[in-house]
PDB file of N, CA and C in Angstrom:
ATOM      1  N   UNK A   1      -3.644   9.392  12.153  1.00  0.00           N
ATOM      2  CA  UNK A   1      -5.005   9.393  11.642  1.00  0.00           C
ATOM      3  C   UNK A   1      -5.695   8.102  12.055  1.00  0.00           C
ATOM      4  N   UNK A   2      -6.720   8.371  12.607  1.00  0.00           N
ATOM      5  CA  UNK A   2      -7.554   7.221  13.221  1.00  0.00           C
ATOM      6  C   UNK A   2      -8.405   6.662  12.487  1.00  0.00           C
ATOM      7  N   UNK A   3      -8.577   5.127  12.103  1.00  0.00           N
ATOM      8  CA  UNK A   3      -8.870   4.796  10.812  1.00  0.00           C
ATOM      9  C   UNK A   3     -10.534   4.428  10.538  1.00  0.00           C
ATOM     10  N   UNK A   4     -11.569   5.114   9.835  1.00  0.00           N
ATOM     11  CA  UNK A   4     -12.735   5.033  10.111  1.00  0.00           C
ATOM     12  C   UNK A   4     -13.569   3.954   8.534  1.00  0.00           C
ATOM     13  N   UNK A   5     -15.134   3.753   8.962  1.00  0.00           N
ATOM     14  CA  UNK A   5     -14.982   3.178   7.157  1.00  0.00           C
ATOM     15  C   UNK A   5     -15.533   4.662   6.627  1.00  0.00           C
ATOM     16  N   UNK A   6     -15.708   4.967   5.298  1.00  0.00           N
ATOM     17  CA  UNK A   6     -15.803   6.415   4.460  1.00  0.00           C
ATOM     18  C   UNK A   6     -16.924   5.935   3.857  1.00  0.00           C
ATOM     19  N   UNK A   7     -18.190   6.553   3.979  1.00  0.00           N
ATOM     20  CA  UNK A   7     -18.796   6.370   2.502  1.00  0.00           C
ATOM     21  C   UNK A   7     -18.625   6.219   1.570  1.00  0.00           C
ATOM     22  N   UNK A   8     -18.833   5.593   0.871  1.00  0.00           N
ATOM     23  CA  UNK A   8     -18.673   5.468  -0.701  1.00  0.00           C
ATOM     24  C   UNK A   8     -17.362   5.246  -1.170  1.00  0.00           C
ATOM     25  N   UNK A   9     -16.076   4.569  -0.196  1.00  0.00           N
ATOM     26  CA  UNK A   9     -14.995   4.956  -0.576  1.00  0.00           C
ATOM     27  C   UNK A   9     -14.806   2.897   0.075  1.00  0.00           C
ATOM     28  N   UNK A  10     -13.492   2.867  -0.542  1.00  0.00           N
ATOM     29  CA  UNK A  10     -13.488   1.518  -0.578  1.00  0.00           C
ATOM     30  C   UNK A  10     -11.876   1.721  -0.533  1.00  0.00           C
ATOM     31  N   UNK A  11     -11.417   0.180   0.445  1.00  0.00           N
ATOM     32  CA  UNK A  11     -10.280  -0.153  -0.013  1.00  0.00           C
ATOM     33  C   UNK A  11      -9.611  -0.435  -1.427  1.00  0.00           C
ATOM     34  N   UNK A  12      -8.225   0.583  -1.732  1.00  0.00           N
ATOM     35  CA  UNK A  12      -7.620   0.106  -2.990  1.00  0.00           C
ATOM     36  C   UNK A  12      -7.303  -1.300  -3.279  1.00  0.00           C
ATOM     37  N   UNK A  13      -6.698  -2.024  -1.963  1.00  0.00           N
ATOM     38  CA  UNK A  13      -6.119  -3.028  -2.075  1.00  0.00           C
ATOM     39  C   UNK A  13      -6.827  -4.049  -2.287  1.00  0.00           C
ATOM     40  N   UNK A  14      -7.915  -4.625  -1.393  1.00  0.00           N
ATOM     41  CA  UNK A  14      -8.294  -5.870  -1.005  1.00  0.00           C
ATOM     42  C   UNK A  14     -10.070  -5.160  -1.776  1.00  0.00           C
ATOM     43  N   UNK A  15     -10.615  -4.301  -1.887  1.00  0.00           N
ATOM     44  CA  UNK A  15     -11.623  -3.655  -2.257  1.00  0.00           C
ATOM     45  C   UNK A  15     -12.811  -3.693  -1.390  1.00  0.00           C
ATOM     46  N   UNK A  16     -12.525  -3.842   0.086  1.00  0.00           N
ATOM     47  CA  UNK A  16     -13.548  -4.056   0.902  1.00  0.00           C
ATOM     48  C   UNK A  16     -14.072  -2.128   1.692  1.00  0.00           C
ATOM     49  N   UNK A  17     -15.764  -2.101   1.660  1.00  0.00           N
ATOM     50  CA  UNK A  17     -16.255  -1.131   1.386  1.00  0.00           C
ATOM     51  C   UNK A  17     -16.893  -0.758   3.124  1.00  0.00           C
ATOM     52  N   UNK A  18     -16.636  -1.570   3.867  1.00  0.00           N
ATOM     53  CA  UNK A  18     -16.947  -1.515   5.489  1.00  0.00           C
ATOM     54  C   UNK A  18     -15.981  -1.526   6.379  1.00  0.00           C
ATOM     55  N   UNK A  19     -14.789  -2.159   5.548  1.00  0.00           N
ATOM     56  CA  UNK A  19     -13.552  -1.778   6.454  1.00  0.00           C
ATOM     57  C   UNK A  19     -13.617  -0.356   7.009  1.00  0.00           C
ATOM     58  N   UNK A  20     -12.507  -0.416   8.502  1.00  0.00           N
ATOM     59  CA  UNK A  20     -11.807   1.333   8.938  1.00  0.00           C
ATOM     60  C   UNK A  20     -10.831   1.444   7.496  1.00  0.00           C
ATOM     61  N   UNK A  21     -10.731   2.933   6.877  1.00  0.00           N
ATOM     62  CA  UNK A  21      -9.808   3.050   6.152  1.00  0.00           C
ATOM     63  C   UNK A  21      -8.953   4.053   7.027  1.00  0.00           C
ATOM     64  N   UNK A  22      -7.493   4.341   6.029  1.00  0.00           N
ATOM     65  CA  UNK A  22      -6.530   5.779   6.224  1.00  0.00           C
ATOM     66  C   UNK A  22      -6.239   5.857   4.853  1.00  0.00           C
ATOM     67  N   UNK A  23      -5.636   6.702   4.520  1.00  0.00           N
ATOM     68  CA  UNK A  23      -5.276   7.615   2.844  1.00  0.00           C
ATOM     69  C   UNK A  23      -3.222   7.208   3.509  1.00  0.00           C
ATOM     70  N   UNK A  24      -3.242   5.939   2.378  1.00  0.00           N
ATOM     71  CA  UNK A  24      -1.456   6.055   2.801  1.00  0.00           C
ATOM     72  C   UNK A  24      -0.639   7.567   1.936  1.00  0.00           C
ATOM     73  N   UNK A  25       0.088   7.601   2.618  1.00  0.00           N
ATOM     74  CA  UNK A  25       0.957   8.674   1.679  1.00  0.00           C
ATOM     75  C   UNK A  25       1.469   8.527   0.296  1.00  0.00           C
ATOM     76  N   UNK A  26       1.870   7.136   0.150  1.00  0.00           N
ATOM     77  CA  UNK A  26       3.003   7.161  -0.566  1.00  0.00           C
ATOM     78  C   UNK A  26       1.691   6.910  -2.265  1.00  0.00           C
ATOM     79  N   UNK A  27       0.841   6.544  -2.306  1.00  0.00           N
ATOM     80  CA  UNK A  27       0.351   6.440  -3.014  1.00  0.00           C
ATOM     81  C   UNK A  27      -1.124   7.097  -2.920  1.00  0.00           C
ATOM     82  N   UNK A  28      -1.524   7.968  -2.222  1.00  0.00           N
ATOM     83  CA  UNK A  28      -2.563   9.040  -1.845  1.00  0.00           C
ATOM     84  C   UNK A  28      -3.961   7.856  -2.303  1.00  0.00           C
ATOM     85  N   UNK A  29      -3.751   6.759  -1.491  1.00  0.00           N
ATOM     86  CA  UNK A  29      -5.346   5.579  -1.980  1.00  0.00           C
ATOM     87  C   UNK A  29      -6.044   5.379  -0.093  1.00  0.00           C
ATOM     88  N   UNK A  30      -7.281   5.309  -0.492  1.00  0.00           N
ATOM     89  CA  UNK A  30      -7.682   4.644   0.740  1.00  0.00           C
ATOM     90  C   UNK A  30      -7.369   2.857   1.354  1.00  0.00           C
ATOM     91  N   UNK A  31      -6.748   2.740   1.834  1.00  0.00           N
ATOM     92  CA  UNK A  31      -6.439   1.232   2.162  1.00  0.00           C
ATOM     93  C   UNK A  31      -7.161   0.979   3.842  1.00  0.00           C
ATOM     94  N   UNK A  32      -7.931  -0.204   4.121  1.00  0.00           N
ATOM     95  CA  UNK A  32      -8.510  -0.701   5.003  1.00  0.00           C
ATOM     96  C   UNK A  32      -7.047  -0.828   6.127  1.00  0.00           C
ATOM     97  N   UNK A  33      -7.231  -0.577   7.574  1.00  0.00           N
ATOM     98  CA  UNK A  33      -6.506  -0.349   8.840  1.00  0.00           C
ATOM     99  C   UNK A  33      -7.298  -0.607   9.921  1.00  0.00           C
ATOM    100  N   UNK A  34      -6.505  -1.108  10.861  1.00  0.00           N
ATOM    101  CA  UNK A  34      -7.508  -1.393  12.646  1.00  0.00           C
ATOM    102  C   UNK A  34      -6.258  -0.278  12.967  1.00  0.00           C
ATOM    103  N   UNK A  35      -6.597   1.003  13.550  1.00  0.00           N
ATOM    104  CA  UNK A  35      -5.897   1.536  14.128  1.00  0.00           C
ATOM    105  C   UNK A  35      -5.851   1.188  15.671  1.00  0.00           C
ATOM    106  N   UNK A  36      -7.050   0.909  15.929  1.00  0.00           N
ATOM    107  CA  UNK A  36      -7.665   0.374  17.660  1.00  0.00           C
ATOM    108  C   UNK A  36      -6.980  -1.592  17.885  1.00  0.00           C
ATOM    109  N   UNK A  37      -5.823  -1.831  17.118  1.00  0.00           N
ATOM    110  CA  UNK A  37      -5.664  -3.000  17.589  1.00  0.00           C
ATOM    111  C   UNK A  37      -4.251  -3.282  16.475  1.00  0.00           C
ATOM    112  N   UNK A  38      -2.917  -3.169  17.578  1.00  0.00           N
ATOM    113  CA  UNK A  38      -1.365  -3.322  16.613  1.00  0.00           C
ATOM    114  C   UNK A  38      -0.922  -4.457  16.847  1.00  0.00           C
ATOM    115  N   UNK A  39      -0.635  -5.497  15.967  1.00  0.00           N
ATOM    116  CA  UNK A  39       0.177  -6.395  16.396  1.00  0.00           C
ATOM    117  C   UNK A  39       1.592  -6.638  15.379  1.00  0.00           C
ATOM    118  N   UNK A  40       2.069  -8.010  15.582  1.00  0.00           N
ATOM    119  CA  UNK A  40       3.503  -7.595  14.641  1.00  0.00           C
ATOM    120  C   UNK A  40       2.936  -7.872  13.624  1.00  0.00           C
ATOM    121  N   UNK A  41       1.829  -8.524  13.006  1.00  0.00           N
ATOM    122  CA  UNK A  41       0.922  -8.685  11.228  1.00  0.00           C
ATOM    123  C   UNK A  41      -0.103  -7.592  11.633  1.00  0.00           C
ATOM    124  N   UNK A  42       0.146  -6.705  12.048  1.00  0.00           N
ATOM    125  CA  UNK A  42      -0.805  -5.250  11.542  1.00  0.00           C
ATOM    126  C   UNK A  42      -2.174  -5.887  11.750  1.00  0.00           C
ATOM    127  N   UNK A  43      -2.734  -6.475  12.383  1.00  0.00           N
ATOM    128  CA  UNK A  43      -4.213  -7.122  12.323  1.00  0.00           C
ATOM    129  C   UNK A  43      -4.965  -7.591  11.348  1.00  0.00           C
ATOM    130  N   UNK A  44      -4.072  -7.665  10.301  1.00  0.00           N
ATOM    131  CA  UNK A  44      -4.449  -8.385   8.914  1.00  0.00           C
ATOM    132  C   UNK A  44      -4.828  -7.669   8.099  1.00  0.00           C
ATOM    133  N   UNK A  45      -4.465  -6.634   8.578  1.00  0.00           N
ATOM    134  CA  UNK A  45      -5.295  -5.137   6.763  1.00  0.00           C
ATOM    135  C   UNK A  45      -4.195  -4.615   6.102  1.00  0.00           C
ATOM    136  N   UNK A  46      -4.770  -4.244   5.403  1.00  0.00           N
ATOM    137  CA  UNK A  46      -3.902  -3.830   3.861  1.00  0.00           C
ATOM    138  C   UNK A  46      -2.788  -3.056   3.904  1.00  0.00           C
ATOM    139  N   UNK A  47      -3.329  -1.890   4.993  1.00  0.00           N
ATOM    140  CA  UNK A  47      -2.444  -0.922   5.161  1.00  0.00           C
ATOM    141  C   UNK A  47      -1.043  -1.592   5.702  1.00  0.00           C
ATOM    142  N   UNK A  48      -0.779  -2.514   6.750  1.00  0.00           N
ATOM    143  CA  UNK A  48       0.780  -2.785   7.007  1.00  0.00           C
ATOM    144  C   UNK A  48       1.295  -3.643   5.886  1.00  0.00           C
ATOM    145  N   UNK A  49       0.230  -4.816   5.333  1.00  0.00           N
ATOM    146  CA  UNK A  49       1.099  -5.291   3.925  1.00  0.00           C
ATOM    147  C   UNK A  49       1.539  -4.679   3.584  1.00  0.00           C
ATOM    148  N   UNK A  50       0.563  -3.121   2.717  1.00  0.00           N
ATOM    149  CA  UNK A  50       1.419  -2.373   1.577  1.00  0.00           C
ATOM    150  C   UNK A  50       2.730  -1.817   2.054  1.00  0.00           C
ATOM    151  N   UNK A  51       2.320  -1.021   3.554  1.00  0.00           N
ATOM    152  CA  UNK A  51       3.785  -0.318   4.160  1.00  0.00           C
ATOM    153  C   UNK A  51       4.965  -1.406   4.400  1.00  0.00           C
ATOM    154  N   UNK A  52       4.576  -2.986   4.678  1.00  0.00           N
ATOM    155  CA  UNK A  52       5.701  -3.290   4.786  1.00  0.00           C
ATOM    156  C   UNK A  52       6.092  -4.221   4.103  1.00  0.00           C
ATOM    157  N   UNK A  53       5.472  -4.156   2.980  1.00  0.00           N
ATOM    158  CA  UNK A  53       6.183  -5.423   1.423  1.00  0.00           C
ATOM    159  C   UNK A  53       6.091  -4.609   0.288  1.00  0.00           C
ATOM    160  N   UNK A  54       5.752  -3.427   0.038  1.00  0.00           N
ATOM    161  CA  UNK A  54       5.404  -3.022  -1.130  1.00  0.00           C
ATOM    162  C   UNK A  54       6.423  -2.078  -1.715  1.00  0.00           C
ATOM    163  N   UNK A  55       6.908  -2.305  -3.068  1.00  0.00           N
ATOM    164  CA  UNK A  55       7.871  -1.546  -4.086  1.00  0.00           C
ATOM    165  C   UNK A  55       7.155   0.327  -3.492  1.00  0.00           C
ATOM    166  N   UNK A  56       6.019   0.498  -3.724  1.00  0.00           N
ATOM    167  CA  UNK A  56       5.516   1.557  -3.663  1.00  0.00           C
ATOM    168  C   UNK A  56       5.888   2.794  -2.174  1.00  0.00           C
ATOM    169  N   UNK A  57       5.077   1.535  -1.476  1.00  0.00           N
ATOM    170  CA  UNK A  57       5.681   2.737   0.009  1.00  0.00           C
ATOM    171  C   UNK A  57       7.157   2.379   0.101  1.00  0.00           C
ATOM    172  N   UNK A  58       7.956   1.402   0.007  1.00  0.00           N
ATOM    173  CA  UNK A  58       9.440   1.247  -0.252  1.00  0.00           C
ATOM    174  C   UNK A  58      10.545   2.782  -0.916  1.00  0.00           C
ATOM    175  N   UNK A  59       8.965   3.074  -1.884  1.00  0.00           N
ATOM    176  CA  UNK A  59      10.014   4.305  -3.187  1.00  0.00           C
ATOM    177  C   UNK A  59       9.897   5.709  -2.416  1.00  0.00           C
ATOM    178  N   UNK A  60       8.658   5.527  -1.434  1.00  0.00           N
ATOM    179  CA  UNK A  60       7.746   6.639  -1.179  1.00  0.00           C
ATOM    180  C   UNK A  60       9.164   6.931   0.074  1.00  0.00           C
ATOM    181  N   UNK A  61       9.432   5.530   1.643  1.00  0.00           N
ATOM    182  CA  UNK A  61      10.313   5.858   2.685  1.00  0.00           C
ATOM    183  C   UNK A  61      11.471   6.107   2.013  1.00  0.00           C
ATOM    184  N   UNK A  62      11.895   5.449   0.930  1.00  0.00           N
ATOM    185  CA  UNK A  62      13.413   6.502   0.462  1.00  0.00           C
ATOM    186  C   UNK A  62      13.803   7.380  -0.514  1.00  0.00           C
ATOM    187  N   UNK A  63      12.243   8.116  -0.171  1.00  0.00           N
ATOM    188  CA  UNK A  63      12.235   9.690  -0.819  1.00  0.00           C
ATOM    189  C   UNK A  63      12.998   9.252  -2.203  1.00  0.00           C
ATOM    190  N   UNK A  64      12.756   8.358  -3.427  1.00  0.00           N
ATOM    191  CA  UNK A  64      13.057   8.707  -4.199  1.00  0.00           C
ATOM    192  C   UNK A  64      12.544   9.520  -5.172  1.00  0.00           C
ATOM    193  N   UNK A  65      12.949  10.018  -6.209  1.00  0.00           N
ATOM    194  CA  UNK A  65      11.947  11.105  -7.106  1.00  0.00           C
ATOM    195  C   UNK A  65      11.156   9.904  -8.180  1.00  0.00           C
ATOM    196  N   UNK A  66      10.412  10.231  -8.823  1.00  0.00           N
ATOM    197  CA  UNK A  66       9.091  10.453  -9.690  1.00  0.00           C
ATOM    198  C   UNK A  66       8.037   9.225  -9.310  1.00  0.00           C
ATOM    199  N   UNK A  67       7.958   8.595 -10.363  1.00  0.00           N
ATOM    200  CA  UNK A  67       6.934   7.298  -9.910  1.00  0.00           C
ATOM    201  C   UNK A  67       7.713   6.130  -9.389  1.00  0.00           C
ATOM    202  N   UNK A  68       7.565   5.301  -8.477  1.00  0.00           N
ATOM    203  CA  UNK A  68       7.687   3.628  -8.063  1.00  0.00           C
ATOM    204  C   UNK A  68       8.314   2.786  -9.546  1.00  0.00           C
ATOM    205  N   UNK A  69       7.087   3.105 -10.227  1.00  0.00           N
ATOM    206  CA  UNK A  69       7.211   1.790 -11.410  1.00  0.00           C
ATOM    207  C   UNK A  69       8.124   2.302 -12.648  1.00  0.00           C
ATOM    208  N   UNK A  70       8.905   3.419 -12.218  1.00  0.00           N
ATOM    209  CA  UNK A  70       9.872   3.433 -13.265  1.00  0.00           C
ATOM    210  C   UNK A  70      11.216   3.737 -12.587  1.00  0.00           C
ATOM    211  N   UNK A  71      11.216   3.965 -11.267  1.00  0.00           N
ATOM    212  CA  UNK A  71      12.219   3.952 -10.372  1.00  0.00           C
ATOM    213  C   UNK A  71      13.512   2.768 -10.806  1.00  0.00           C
ATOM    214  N   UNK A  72      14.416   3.114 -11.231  1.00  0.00           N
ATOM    215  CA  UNK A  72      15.981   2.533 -11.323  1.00  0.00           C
ATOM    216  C   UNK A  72      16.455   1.631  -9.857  1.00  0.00           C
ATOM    217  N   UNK A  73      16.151   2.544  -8.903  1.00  0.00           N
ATOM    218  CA  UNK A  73      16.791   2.287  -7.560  1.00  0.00           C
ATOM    219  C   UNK A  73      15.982   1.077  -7.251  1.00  0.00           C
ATOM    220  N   UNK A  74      14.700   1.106  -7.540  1.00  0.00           N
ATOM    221  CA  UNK A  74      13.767   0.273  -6.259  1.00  0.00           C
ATOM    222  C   UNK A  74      13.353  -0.923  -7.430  1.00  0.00           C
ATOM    223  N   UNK A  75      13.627  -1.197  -8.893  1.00  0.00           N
ATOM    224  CA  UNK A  75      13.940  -2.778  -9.905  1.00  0.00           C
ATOM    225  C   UNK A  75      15.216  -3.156  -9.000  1.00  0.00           C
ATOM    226  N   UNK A  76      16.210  -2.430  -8.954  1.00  0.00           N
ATOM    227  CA  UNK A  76      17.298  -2.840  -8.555  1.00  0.00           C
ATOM    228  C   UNK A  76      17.301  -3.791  -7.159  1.00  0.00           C
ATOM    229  N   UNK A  77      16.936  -2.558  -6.045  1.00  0.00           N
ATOM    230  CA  UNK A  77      16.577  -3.114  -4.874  1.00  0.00           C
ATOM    231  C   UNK A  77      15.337  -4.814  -5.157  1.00  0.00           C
ATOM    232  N   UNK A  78      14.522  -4.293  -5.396  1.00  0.00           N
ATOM    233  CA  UNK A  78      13.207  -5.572  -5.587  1.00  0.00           C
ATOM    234  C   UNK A  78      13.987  -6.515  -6.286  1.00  0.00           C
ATOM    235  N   UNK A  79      14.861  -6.178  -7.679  1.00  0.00           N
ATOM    236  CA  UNK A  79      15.213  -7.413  -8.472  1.00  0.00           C
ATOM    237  C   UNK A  79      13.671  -7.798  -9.487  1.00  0.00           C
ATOM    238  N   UNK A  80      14.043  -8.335 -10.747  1.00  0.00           N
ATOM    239  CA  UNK A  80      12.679  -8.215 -12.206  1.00  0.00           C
ATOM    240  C   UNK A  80      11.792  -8.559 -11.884  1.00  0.00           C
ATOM    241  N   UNK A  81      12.393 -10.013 -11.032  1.00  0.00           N
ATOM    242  CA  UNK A  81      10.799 -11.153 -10.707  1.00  0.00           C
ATOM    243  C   UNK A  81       9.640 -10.334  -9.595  1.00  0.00           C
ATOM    244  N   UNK A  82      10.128 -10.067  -8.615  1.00  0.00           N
ATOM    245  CA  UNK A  82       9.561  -8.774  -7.787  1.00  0.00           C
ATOM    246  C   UNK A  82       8.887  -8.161  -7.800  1.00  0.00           C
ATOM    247  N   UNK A  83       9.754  -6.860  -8.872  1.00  0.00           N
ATOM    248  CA  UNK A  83       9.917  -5.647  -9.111  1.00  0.00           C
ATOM    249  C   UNK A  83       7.861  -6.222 -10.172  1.00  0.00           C
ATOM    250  N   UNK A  84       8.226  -6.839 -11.254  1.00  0.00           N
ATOM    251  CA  UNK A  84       7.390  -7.030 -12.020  1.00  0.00           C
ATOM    252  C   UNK A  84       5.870  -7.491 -11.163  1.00  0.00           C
ATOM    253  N   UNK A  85       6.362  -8.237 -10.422  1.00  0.00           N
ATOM    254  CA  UNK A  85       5.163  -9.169  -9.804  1.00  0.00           C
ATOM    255  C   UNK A  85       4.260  -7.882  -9.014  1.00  0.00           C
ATOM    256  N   UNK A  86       5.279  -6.720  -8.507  1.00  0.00           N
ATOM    257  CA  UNK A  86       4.251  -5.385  -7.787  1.00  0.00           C
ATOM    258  C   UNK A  86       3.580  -4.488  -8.725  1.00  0.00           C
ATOM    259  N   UNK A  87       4.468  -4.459  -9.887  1.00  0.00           N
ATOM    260  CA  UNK A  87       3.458  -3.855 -11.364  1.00  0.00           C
ATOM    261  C   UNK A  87       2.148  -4.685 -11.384  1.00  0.00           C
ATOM    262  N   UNK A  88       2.534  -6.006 -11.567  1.00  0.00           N
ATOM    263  CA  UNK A  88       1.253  -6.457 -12.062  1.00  0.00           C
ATOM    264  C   UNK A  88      -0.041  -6.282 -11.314  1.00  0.00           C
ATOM    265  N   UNK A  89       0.513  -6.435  -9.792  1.00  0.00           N
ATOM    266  CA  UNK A  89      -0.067  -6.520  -8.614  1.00  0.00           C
ATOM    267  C   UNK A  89      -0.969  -4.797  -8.106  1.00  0.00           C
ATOM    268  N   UNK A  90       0.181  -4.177  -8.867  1.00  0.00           N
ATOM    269  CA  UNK A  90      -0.698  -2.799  -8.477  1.00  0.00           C
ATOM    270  C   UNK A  90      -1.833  -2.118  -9.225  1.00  0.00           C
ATOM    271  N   UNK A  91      -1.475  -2.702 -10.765  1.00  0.00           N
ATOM    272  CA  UNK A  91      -2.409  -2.786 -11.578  1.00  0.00           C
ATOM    273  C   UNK A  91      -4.362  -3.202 -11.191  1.00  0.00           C
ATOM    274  N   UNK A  92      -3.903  -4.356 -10.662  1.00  0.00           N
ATOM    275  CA  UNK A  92      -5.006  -5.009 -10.577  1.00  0.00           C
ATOM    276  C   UNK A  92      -5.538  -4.521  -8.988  1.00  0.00           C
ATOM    277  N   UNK A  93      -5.271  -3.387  -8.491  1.00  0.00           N
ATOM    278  CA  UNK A  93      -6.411  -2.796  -7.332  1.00  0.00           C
ATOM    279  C   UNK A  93      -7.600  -2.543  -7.713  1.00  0.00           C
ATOM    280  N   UNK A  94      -8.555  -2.980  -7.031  1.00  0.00           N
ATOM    281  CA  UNK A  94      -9.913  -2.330  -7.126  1.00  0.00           C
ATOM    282  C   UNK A  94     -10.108  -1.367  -7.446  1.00  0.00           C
TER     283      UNK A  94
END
């Protein structure tokens, strides 16, 4: 999916409303993406942070079942300090 900005639709993460967005999977949100430009820091948008630090798309690539934030496997994996710091962190999206 080629990442465009949406009317009226805004990044979850960072809450910017002119960014290109895509709809990640693992949490069905619009997050800001340069699809037209890859490097190894994703070009600085939201979308490779979340895919590649986040408890969430973490729960989403190893198909575990129900929600992230009550997931057994992925406190374990993250560890409290972590695990907690992506609660708080996911909370507070735009």
């Amino acid at each position: 999916m080629e990442a465009r900005p949406i009317k009226g639709e805004r990044c979850h993460i960072c809450g910017d409303t002119k960014a290109p967005l895509v709809k990640i999977p693992c949490c069905n949100k619009w997050v800001c993406c340069d699809t037209k430009f890859v490097s190894i820091r994703g070009g600085g948008r939201c979308e490779y942070q979340h895919e590649a630090y986040s408890a969430c798309h973490f729960h989403y690539n190893e198909k575990h079942e129900g929600s992230w934030k009550e997931c057994k496997e992925c406190r374990e994996f993250f560890g409290e300090e972590e695990f907690n710091y992506e609660l708080k962190k996911s909370s507070s999206f735009p």
